[in-house]
N, C-alpha and C. Protein backbone atom coordinates (compact mmCIF):
# COMPACT_ATOMS: atom_id res chain seq x y z
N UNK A 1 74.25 -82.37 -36.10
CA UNK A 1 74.91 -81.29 -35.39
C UNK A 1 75.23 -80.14 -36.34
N UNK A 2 75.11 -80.33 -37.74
CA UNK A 2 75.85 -79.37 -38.72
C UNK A 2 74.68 -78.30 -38.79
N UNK A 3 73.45 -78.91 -38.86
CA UNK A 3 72.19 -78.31 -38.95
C UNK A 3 72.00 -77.01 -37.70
N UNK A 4 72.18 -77.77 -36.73
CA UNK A 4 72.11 -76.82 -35.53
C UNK A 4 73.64 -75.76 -35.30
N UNK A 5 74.37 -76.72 -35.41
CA UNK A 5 75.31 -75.29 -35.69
C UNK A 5 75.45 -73.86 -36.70
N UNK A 6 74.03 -74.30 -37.87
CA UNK A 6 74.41 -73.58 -38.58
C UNK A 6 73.34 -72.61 -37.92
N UNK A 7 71.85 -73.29 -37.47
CA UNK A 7 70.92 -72.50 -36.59
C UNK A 7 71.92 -71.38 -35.57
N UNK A 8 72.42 -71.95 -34.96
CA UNK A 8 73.36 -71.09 -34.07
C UNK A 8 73.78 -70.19 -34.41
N UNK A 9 74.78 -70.36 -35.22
CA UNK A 9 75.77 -69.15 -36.21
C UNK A 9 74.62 -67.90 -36.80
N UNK A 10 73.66 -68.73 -36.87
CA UNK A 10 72.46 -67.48 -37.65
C UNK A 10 72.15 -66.76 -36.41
N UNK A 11 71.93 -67.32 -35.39
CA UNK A 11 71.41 -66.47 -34.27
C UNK A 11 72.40 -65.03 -33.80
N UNK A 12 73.74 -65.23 -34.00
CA UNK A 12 74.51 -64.21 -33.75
C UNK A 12 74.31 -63.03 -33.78
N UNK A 13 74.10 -62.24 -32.96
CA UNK A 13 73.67 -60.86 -33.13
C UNK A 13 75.05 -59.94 -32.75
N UNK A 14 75.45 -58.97 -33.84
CA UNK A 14 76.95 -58.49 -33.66
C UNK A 14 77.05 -57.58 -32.86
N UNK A 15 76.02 -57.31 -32.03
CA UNK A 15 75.58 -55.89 -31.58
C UNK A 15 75.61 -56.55 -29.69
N UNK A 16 75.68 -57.97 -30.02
CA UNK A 16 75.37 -58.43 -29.03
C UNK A 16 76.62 -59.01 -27.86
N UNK A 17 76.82 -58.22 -26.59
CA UNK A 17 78.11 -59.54 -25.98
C UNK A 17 77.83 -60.53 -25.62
N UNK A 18 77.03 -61.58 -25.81
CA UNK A 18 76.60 -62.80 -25.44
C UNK A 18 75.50 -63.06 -26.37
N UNK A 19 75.77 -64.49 -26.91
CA UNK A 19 74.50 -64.99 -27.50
C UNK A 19 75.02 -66.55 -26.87
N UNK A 20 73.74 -67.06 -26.15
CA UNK A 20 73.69 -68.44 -25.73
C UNK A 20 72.58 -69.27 -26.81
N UNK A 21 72.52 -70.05 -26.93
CA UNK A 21 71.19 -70.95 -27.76
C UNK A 21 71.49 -72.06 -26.68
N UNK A 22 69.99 -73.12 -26.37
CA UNK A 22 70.09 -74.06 -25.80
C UNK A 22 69.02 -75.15 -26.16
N UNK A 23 69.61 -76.33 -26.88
CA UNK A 23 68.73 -77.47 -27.74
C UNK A 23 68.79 -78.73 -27.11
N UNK A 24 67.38 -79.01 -26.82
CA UNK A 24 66.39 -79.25 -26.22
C UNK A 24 66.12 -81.01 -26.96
N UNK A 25 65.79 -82.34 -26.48
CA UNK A 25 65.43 -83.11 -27.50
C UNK A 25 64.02 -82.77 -27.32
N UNK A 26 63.25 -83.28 -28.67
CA UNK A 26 61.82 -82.71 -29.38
C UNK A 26 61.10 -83.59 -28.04
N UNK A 27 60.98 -84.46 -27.17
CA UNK A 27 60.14 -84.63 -25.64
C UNK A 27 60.28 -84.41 -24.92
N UNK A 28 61.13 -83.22 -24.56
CA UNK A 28 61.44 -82.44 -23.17
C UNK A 28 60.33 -81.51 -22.89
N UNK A 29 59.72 -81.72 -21.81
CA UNK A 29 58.50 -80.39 -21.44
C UNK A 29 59.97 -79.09 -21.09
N UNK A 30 60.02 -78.48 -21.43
CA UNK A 30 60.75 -77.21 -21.33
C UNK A 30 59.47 -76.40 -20.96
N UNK A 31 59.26 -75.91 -19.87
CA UNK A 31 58.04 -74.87 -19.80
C UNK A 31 58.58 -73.31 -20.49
N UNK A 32 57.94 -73.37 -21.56
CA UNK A 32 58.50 -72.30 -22.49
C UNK A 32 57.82 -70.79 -21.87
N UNK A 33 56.25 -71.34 -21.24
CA UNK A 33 55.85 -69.67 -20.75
C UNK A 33 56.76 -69.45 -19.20
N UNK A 34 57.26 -69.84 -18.68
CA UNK A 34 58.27 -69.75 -17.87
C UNK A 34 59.65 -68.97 -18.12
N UNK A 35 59.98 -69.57 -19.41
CA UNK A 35 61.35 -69.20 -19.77
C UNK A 35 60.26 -67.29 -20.49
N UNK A 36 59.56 -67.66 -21.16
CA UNK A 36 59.23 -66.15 -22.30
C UNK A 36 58.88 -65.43 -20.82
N UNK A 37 58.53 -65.61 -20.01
CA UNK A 37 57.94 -64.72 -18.89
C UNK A 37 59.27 -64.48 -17.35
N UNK A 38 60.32 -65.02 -17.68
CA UNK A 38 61.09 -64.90 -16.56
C UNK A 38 61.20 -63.49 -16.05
N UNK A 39 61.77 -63.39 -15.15
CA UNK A 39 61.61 -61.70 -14.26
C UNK A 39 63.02 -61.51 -14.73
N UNK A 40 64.19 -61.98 -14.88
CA UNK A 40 65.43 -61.63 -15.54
C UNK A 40 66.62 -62.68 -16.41
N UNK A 41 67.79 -62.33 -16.37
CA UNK A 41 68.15 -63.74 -17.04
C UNK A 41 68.29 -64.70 -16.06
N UNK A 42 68.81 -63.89 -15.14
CA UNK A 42 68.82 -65.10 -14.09
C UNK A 42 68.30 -66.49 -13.86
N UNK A 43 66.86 -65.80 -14.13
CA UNK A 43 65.48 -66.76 -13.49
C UNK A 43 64.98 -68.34 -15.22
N UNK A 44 65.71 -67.28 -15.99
CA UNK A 44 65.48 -68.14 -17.24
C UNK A 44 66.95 -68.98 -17.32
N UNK A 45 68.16 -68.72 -16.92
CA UNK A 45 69.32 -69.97 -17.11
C UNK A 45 68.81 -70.58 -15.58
N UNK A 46 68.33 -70.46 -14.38
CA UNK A 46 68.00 -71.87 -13.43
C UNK A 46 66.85 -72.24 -14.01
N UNK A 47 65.52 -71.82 -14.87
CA UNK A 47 64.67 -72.97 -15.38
C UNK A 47 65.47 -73.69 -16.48
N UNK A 48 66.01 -73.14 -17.64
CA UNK A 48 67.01 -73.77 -18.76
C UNK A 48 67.59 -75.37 -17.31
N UNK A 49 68.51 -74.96 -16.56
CA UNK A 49 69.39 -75.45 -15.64
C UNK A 49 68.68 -76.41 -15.14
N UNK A 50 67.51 -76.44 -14.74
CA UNK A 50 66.71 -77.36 -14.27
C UNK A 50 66.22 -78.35 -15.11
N UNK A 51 66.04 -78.14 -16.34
CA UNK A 51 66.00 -78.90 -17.59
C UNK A 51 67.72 -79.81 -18.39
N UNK A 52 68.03 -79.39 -17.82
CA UNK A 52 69.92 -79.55 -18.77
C UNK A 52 69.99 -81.33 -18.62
N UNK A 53 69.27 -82.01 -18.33
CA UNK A 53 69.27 -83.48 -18.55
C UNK A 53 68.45 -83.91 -19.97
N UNK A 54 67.64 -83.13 -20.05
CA UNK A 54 66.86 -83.02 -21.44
C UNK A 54 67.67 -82.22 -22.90
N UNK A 55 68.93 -81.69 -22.21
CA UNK A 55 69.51 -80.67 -23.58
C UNK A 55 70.60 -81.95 -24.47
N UNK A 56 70.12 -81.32 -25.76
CA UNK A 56 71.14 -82.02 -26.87
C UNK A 56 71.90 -81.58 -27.06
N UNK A 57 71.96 -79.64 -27.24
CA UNK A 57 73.47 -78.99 -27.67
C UNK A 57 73.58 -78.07 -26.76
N UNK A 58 74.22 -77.08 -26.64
CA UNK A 58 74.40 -75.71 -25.95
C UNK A 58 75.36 -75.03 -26.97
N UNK A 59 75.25 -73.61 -26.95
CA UNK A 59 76.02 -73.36 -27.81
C UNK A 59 76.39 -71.83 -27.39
N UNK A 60 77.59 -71.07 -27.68
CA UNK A 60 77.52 -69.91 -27.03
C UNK A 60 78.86 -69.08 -27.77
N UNK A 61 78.50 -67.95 -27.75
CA UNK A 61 79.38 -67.00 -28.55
C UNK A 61 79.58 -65.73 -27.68
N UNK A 62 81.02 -65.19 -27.72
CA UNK A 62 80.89 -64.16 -26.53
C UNK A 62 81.35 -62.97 -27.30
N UNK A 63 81.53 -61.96 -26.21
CA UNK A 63 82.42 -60.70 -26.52
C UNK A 63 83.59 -60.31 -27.37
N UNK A 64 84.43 -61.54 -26.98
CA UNK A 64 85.58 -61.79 -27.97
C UNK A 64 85.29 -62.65 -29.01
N UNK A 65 84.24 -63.13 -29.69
CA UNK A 65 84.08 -63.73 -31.08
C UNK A 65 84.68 -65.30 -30.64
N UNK A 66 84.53 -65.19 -29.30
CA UNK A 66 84.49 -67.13 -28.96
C UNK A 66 83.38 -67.87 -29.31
N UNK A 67 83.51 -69.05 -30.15
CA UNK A 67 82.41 -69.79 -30.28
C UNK A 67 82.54 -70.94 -29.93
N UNK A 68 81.82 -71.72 -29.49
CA UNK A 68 81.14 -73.40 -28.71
C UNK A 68 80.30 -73.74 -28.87
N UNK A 69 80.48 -74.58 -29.68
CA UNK A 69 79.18 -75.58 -29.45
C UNK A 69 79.41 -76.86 -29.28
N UNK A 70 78.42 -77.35 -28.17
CA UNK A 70 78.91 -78.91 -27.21
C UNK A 70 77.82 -79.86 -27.83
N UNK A 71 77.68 -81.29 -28.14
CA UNK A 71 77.02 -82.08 -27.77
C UNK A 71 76.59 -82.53 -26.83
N UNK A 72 75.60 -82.30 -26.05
CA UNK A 72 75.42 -82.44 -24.31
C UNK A 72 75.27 -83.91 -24.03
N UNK A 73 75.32 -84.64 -25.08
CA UNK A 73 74.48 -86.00 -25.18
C UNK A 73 75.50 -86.89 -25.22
N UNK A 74 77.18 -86.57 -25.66
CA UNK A 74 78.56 -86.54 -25.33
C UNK A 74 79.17 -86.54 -24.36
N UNK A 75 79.01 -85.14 -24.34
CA UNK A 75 79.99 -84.62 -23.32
C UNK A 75 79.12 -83.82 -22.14
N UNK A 76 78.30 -84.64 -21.42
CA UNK A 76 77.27 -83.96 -20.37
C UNK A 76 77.53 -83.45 -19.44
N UNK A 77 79.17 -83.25 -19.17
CA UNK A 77 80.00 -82.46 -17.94
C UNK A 77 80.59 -81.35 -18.33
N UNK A 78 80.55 -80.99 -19.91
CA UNK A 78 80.51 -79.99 -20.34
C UNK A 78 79.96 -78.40 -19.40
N UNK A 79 80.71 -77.61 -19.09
CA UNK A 79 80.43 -76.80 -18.56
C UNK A 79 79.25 -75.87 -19.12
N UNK A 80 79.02 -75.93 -20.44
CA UNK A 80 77.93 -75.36 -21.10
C UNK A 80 76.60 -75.92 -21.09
N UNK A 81 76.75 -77.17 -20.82
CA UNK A 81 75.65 -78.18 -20.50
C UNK A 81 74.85 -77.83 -19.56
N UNK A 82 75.28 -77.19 -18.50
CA UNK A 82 74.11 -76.86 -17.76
C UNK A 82 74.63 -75.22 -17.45
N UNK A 83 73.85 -74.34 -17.92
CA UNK A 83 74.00 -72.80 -17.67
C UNK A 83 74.07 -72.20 -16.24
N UNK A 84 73.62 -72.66 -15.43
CA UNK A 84 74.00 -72.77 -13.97
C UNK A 84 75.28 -72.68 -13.40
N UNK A 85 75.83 -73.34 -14.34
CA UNK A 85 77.50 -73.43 -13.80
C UNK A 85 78.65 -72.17 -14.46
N UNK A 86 77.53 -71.54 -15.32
CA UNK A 86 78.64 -70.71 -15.97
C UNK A 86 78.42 -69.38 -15.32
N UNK A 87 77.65 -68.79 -14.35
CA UNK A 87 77.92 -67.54 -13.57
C UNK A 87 77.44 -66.72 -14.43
N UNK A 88 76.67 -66.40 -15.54
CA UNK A 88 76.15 -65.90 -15.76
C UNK A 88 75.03 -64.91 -15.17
């Protein structure tokens, strides 16, 4: 988890009000040209969402310099666990 949190923390973009990351175990078909080709975010957190039985972490940083990161493999009722639920 230290590994991927630190992946995370790198992803931060300061410019940015939302950065989500969402980790995947290495045999999940995640249809990736799905997610790179979605029509908005929308359409890419219900494919992510449709996958969230396959996720290991979720992780998410907001506007106010909130950071989370869940073990989904833990805590699978985690509200971050499946992006669907967060209204995004």
């Amino acid at each position: 988890m230290e590994d991927v949190e630190d992946h995370a923390l790198a992803t931060i973009d300061p410019h940015s009000e939302l950065t989500a990351n969402y980790y995947f175990s290495h045999n999940a078909n995640i249809p990736s040209h799905s997610l790179q080709f979605s029509a908005d975010i929308q359409e890419a957190i219900n494919t992510i969402g449709q996958y969230s039985t396959n996720m290991k972490y979720a992780f998410v940083s907001d506007e106010m310099g909130i950071v989370k990161l869940v073990n989904c493999v833990d805590e699978p009722n985690d509200i971050l666990c499946d992006p669907r639920k967060l209204g995004m």
